[in-house]
Protein backbone atom coordinates (compact mmCIF):
# COMPACT_ATOMS: atom_id res chain seq x y z
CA UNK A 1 1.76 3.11 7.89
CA UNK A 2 2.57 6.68 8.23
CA UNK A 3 3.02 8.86 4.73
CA UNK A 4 6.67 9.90 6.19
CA UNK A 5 7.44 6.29 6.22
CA UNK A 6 6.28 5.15 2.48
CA UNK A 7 7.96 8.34 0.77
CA UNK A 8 11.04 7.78 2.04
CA UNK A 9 11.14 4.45 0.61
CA UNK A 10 12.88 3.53 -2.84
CA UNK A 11 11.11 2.82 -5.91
CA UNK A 12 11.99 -0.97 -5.26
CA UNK A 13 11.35 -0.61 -1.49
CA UNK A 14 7.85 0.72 -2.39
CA UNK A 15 6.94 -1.67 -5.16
CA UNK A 16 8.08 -4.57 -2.64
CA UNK A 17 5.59 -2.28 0.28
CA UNK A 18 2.71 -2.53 -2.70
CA UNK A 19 2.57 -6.08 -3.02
CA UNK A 20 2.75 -7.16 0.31
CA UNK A 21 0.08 -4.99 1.59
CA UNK A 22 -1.91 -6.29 -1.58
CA UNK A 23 -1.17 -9.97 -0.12
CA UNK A 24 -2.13 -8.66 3.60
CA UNK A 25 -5.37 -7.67 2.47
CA UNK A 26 -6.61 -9.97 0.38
CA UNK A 27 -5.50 -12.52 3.32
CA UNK A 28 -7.58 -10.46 5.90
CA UNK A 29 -10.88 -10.40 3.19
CA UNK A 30 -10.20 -14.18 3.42
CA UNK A 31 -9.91 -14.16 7.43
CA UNK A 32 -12.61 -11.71 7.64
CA UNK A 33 -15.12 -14.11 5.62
CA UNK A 34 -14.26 -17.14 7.40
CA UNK A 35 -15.01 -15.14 10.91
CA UNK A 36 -10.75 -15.36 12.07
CA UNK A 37 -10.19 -12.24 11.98
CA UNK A 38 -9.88 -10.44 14.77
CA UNK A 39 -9.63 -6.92 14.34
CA UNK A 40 -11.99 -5.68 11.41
CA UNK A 41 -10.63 -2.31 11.68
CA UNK A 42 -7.49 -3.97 10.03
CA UNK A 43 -9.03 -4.10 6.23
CA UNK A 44 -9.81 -0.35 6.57
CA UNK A 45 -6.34 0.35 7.53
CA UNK A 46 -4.64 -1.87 4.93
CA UNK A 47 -6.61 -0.53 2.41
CA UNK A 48 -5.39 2.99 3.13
CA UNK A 49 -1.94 1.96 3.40
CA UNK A 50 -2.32 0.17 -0.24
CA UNK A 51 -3.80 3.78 -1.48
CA UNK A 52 -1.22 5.76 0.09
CA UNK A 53 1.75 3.45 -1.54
CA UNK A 54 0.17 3.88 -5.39
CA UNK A 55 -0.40 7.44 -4.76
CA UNK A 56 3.27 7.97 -4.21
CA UNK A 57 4.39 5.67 -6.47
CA UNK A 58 1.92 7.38 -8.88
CA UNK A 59 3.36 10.50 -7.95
CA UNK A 60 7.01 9.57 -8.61
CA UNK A 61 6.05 8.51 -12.23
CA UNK A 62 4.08 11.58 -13.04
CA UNK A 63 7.39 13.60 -11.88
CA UNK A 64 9.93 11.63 -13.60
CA UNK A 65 7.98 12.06 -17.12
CA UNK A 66 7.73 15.92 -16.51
CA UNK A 67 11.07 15.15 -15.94
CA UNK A 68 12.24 14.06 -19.33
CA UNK A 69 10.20 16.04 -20.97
């Protein structure tokens, strides 16, 4: 998932994004363990995704409490 595409998500929308991802890779560690999974490059790429989401989530709260202060 492309940066462009997370940031122009709502806090929900990206709190929703967080959590699935979080599901999706924790479902491919299981895949990739048991030998189903097909693409390993997948885990790498979900786990960037996951990183990207927090970071702009992150971001968002760090602004809003420079915000109000």
């Amino acid at each position: 998932m492309k940066l462009r595409d997370i940031t122009a998500k709502t806090d929900a929308e990206l709190a929703t994004l967080i959590s699935s991802l979080r599901a999706d890779l924790a479902q491919a560690a299981v895949d990739s363990r048991t030998k189903e999974i097909k693409d390993v490059k997948q885990i790498g790429r979900l786990k960037k995704a996951v990183s990207r989401a927090l970071t702009v989530a992150n971001e968002r709260q760090i602004a809003r409490m420079e915000a109000t202060e």
